[in-house]
Each structure stands twice: as C-alpha cells, then as structure tokens.
C-alpha atoms as a PDB file:
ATOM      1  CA  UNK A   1       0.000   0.000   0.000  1.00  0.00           C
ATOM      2  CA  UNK A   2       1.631   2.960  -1.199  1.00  0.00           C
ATOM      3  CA  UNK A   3       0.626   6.557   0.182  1.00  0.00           C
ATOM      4  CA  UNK A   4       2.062   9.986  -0.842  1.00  0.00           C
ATOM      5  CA  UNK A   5       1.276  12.752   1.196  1.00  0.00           C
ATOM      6  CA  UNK A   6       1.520  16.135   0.436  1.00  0.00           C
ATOM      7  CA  UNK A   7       1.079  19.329   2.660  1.00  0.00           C
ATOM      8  CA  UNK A   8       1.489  22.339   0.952  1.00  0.00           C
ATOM      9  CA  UNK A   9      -1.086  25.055   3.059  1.00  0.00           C
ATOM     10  CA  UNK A  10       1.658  27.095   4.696  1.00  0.00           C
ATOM     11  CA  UNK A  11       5.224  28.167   4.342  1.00  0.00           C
ATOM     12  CA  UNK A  12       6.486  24.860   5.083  1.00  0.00           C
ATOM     13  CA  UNK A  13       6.093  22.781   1.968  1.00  0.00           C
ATOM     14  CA  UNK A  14       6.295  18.988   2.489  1.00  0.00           C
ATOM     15  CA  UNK A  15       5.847  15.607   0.781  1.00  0.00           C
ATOM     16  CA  UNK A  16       6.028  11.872   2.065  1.00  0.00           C
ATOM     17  CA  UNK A  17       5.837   8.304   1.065  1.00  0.00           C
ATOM     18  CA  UNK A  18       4.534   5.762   3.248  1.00  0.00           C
ATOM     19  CA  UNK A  19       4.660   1.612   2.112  1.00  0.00           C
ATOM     20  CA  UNK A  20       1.861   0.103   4.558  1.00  0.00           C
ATOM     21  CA  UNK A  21       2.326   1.168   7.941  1.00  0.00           C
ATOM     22  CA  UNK A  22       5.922   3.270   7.572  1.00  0.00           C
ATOM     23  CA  UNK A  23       7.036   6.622   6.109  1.00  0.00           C
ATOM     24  CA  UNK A  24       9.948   6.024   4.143  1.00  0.00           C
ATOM     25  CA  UNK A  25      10.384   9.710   2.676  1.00  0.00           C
ATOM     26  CA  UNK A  26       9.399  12.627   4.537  1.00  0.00           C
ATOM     27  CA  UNK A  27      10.823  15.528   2.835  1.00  0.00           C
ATOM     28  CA  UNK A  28      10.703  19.391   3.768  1.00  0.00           C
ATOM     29  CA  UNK A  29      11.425  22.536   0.540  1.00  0.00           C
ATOM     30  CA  UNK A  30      14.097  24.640   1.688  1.00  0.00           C
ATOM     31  CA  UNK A  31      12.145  28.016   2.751  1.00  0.00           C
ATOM     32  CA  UNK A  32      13.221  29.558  -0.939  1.00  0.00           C
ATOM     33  CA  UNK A  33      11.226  26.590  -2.413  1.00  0.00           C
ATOM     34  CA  UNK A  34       7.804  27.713  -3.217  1.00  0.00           C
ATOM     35  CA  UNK A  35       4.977  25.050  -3.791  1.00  0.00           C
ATOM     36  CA  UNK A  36       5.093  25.466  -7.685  1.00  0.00           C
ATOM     37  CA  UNK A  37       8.147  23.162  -7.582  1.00  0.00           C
ATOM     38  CA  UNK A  38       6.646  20.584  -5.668  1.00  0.00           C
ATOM     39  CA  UNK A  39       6.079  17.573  -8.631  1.00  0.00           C
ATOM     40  CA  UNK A  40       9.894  18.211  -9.343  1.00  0.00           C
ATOM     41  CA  UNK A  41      10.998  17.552  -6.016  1.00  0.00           C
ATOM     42  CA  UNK A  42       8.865  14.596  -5.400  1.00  0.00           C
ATOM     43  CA  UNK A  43      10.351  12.829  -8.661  1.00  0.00           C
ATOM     44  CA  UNK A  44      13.626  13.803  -7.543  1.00  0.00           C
ATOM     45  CA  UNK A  45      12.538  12.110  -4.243  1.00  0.00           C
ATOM     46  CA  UNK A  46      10.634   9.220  -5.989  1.00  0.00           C
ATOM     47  CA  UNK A  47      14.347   8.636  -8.559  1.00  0.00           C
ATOM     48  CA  UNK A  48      16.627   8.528  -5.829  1.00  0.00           C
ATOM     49  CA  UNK A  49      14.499   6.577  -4.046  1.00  0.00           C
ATOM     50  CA  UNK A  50      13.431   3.948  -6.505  1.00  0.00           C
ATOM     51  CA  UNK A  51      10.095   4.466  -5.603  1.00  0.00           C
ATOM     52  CA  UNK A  52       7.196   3.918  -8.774  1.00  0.00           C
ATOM     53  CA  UNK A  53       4.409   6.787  -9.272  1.00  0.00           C
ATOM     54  CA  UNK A  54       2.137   3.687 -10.291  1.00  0.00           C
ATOM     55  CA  UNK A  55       2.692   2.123  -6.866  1.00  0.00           C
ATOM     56  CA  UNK A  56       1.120   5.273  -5.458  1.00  0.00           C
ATOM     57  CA  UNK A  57      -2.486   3.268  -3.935  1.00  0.00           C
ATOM     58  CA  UNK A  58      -3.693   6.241  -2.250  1.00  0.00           C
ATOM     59  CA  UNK A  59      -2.418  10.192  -2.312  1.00  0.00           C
ATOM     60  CA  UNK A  60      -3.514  11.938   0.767  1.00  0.00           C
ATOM     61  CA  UNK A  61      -3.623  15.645   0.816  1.00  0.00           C
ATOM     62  CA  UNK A  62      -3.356  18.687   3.507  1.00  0.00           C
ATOM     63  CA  UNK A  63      -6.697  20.259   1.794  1.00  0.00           C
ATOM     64  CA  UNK A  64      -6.453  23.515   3.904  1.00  0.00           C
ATOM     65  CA  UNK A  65      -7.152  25.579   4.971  1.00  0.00           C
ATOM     66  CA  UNK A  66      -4.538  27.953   4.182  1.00  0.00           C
ATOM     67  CA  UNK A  67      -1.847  29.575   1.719  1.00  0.00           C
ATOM     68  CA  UNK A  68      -4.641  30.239  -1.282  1.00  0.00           C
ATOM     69  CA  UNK A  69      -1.498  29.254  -3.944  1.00  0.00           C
ATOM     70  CA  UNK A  70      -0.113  26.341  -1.816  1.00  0.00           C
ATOM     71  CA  UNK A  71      -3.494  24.617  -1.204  1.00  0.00           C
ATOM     72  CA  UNK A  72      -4.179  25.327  -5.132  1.00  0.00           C
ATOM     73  CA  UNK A  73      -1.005  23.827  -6.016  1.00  0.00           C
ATOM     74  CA  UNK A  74      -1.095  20.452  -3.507  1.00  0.00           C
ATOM     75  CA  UNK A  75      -4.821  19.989  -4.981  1.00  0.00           C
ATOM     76  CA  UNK A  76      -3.983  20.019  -9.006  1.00  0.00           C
ATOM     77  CA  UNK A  77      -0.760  17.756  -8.039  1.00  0.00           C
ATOM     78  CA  UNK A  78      -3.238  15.423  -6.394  1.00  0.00           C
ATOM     79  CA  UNK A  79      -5.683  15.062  -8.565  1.00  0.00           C
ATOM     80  CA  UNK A  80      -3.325  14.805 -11.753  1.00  0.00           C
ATOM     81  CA  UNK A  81      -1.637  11.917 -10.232  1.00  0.00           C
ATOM     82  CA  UNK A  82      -5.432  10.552  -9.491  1.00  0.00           C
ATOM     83  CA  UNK A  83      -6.501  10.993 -12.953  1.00  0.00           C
ATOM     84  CA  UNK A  84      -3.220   9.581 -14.482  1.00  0.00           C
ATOM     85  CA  UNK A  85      -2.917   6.409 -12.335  1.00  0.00           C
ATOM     86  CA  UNK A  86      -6.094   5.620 -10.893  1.00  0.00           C
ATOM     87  CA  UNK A  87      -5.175   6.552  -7.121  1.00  0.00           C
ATOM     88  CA  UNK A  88      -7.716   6.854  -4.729  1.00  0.00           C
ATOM     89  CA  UNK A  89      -8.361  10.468  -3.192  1.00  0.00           C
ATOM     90  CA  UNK A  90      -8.288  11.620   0.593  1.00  0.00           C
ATOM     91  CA  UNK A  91      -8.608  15.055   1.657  1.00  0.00           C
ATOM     92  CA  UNK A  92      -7.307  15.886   5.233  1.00  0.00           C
ATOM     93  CA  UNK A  93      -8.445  19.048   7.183  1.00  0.00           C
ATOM     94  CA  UNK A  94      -4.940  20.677   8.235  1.00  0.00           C
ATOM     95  CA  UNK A  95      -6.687  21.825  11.161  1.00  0.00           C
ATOM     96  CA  UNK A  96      -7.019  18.271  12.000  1.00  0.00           C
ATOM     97  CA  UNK A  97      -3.202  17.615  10.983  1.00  0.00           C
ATOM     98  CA  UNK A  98      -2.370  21.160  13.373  1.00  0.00           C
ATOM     99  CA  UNK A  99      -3.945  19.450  16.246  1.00  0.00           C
ATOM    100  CA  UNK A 100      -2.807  16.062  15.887  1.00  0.00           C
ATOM    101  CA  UNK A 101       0.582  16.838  16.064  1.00  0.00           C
ATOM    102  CA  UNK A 102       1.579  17.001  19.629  1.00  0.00           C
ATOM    103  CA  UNK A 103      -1.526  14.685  21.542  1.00  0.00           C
ATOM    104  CA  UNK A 104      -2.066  16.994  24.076  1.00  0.00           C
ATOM    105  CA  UNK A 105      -4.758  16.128  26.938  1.00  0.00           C
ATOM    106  CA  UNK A 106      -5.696  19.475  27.419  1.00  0.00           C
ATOM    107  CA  UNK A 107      -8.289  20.766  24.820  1.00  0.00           C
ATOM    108  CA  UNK A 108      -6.850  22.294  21.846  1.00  0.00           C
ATOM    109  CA  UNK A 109      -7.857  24.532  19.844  1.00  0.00           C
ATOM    110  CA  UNK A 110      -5.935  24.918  15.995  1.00  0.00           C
ATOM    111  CA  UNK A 111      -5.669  27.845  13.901  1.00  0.00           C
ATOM    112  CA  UNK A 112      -5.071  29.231  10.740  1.00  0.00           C
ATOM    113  CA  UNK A 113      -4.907  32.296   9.695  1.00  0.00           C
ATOM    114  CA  UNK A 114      -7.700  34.292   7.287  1.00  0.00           C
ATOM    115  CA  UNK A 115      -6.882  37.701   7.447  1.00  0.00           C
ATOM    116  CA  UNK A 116      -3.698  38.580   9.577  1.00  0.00           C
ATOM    117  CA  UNK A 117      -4.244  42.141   9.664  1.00  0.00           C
ATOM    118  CA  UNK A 118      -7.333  41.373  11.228  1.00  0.00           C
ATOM    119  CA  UNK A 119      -6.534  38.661  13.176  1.00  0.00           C
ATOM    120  CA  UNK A 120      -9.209  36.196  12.095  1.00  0.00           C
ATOM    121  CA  UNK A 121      -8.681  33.000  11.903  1.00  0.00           C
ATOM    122  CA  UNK A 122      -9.896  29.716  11.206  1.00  0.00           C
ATOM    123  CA  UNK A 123     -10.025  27.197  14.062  1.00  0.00           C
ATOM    124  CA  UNK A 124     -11.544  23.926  15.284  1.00  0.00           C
ATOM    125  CA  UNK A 125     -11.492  22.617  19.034  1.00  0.00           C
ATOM    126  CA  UNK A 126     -10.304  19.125  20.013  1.00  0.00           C
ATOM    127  CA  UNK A 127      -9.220  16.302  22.317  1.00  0.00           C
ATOM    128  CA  UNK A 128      -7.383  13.494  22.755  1.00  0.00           C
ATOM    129  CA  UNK A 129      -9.443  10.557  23.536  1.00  0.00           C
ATOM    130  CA  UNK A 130      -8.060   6.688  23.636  1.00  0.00           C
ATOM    131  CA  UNK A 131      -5.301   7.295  21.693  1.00  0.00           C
ATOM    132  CA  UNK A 132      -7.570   9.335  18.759  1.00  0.00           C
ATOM    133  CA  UNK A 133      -8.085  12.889  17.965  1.00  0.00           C
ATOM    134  CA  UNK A 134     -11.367  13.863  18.458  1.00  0.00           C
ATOM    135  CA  UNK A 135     -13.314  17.194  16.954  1.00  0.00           C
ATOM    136  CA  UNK A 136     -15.256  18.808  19.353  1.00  0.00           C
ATOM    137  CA  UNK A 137     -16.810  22.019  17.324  1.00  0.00           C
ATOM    138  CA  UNK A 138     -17.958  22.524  14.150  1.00  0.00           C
ATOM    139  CA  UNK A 139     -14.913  24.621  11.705  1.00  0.00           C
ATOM    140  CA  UNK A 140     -15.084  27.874  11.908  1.00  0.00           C
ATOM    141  CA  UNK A 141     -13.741  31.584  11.317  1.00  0.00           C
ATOM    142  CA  UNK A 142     -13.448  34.290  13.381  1.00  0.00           C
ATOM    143  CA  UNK A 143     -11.780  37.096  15.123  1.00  0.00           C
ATOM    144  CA  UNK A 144      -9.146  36.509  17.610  1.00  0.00           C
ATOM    145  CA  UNK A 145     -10.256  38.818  20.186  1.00  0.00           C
ATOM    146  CA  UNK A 146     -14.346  36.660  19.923  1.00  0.00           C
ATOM    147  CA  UNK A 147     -11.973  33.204  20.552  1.00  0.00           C
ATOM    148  CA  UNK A 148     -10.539  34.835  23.427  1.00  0.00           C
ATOM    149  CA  UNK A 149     -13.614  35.987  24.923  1.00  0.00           C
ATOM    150  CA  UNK A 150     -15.750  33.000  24.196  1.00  0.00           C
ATOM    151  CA  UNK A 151     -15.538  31.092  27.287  1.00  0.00           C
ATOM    152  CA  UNK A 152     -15.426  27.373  25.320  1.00  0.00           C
ATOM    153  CA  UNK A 153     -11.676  28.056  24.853  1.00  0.00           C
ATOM    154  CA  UNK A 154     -10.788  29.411  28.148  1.00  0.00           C
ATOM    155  CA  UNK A 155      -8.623  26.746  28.887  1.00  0.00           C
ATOM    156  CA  UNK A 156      -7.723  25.468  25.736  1.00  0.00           C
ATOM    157  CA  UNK A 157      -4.017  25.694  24.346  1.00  0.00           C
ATOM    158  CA  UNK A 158      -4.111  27.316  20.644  1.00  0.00           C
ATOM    159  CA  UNK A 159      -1.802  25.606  18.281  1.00  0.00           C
ATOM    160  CA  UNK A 160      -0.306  27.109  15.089  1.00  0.00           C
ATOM    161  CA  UNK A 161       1.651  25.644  12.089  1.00  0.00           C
ATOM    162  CA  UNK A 162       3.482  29.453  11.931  1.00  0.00           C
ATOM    163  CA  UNK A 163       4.567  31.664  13.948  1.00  0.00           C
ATOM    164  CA  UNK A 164       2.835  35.133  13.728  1.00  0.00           C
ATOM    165  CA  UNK A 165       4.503  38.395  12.847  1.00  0.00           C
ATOM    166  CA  UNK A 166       1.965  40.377  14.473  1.00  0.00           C
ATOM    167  CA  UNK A 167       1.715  41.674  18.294  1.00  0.00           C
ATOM    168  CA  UNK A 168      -1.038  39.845  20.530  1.00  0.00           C
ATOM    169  CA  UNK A 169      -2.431  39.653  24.419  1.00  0.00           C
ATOM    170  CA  UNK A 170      -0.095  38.196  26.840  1.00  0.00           C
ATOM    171  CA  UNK A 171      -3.324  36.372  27.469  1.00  0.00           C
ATOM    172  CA  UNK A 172      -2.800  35.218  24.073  1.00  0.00           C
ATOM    173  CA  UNK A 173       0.815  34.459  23.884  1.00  0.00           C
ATOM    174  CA  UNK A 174       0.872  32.120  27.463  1.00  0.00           C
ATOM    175  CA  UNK A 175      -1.853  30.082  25.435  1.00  0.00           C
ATOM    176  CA  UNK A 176      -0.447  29.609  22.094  1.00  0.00           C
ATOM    177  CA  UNK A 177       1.974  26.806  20.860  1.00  0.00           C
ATOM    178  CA  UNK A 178       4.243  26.600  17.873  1.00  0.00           C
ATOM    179  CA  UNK A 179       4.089  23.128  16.363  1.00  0.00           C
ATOM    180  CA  UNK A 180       5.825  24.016  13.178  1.00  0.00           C
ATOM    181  CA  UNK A 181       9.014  22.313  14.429  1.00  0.00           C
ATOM    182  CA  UNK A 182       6.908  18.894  14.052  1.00  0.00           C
ATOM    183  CA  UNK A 183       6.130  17.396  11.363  1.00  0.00           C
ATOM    184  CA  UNK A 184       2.935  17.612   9.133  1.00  0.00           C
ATOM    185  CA  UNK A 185       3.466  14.321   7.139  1.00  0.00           C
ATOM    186  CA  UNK A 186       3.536  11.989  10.221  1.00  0.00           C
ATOM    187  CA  UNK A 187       0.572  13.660  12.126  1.00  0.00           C
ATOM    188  CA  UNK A 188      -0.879  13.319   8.262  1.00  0.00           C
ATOM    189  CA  UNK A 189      -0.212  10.216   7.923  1.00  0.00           C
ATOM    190  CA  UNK A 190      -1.795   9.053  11.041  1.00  0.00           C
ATOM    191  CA  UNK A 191      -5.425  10.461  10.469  1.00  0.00           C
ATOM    192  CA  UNK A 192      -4.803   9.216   6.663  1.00  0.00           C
ATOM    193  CA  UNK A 193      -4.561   5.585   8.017  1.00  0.00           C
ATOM    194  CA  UNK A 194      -7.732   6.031  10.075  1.00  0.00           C
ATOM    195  CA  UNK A 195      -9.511   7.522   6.788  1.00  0.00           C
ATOM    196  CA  UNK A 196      -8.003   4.452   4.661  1.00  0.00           C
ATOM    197  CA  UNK A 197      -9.751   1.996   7.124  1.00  0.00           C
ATOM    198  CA  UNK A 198     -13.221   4.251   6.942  1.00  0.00           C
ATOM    199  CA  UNK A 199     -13.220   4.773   3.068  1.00  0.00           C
ATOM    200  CA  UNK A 200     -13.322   8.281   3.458  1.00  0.00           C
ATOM    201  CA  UNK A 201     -12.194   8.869  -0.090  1.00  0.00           C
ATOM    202  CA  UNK A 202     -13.103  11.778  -2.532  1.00  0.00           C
ATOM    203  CA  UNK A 203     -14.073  12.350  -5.701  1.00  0.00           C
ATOM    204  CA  UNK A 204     -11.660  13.906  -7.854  1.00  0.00           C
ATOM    205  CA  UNK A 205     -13.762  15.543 -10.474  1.00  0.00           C
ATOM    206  CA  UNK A 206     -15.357  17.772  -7.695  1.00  0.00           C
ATOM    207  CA  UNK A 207     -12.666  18.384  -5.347  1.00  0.00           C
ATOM    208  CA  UNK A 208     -11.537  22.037  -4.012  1.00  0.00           C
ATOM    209  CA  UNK A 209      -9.154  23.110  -1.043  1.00  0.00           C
ATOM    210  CA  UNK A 210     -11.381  23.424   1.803  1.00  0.00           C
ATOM    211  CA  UNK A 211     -11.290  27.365   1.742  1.00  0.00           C
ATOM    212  CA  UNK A 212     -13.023  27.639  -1.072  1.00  0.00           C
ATOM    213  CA  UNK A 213     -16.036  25.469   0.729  1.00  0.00           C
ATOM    214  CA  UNK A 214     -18.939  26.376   3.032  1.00  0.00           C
ATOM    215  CA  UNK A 215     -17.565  24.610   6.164  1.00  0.00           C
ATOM    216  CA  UNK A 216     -19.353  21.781   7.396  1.00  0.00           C
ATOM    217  CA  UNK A 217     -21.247  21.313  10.583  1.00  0.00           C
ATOM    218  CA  UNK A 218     -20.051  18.402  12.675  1.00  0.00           C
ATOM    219  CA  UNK A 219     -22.650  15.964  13.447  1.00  0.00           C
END
C-alpha cells in the first residue's frame, strides 16, 4: 500500500511516502522553495528513491485551509496523479493535521490564519481521547479577540503551524503553541490511516481546497 502525502497550506512545503504502515520519505522545501516546484521535487525524491508513481495506492492531501497558492497547487498535483494512475483520493483538514501533532490532553484549539491584519482565523477545538483525535466544534472563522472571549476556549491551548509576525495579548501568547518544528506528514499520515480503514475517499472531479467550501457542521 503505497501513500504519498503532500502538505502544501503554509510556508512549510512537504511531501512523504509511506509503504503500509511506515514513512519512508518525509521531505521538507528549503524556505526559498515555493509550492510550484513541488512535482519536481517529489520525482527527484521518488528517482533517488526507486520508488514507482504507479505504486502510489492512495495520495492523501493537507486540503487547507490555508496559503490560497499552496493549497491550489497540492490539490492540481493530487488530482493529476489521481486521474493519471487511478489513485484513490483523501482530503485531510490541516486543522485536524495542526492538532494532531503534539496529543495533548488538554483541549486544543488549531488555527489558521484568514486575514492577519485582522486577526481572524480559522479554528476547530479538540481532544485526545483513547489514543484518537477527536473534533469537538464545528470549523469555523473568526476574530481573535471573539476566541478569546468566548468562554469554550478558556482553557484550551491554541496551536499554530506558523509563527505570527503580528503583536497579541499576553493572554494570548501564554496560550499559544508553535508546532511548526513537528512534522505535518507523520501527524498526516496518522489520520490518513484512520480515513483508509473508513473509506473516506473523494471524488476527484469535484474536489476544491477546503477554503473555497462552506464549512461543514459536525454531526
């Protein structure tokens, strides 16, 4: 079972190949890389490795939200290398992948930003439960400062795959944890797994990064 992963929603672009239950390539573009040389790293990657584009089974991808040209970029690669080879599809929330990283037992909230300058963002709240990330609110956007005062998160820890440029609360800052030092492709990999066993696949023909979606309600 061969899986290629790709996460391209922020500044840190990165690819993977797992065989069955390993990662065997987990590779990270040097921070002058941009994600419109993606496919030519991976075949570098897939050469030197000796690994076959037609063993690719499945092709799992970070489907945002995020960078608009990243998550643009990470969905045509995808679905070209569906279309040419037959792969099945899976689409992972990088909120989910944000979250996952780390497996903390405190509620977590992850976040992404929208609009910087305003500081909204994106975000999702969850927990770890027997070993398993769980979602505990719908996906949503909104301003920092309504997070904050919303009472849900008061003792949550935020989590963000970037560190931001802009100045925030203390309140803020004593909360908030940098996971971009991890790695997306394992926490990827682990909810891909999970989706494998479900059948959670997509269809190619109709998928978008998840930005350009209504967000939907958890049930």
């Amino acid at each position: 079972m061969g899986i290629l992963l790709i996460e391209s929603s922020s500044k840190k672009i990165e690819f993977g190949y797992a065989i069955n239950s390993k990662v065997i390539l987990n590779e990270v573009l040097n921070e002058n890389e941009n994600a419109d040389t993606l496919t030519f790293f991976i075949k570098e990657a897939f050469r030197k490795n000796d690994v076959k584009f037609n063993d690719i089974e499945f092709v799992s991808l970070s489907n945002g939200p995020g960078s608009f040209t990243g998550l643009r970029v990470g969905s045509a690669i995808a679905k070209g290398i569906r279309f040419a080879i037959g792969s099945k599809l899976i689409e992972v929330s990088t909120l989910d992948i944000i979250a996952n990283k780390l497996k903390s037992q405190r509620k977590t909230v992850s976040l992404i930003f929208s609009n910087p300058r305003a500081h909204e963002f994106y975000f999702c709240e969850y927990i770890f439960e027997s070993g398993k990330l769980k979602r505990l609110s719908d996906y949503k956007i909104e301003l920092l400062e309504n997070i904050l005062e919303n009472i849900t998160y008061r003792d949550s820890l935020f989590f963000m795959n970037e560190s931001p440029d802009v100045i925030y609360s203390q309140e803020f800052k004593d909360k908030l944890v940098d996971v971009s030092e991890f790695s997306n492709i394992l926490s990827q990999f682990e909810l891909t797994k999970d989706m494998i066993l479900s059948n959670e696949f997509k269809d190619y023909r109709i998928s978008k990064p998840f930005y350009m979606k209504e967000f939907v309600p958890k049930i």
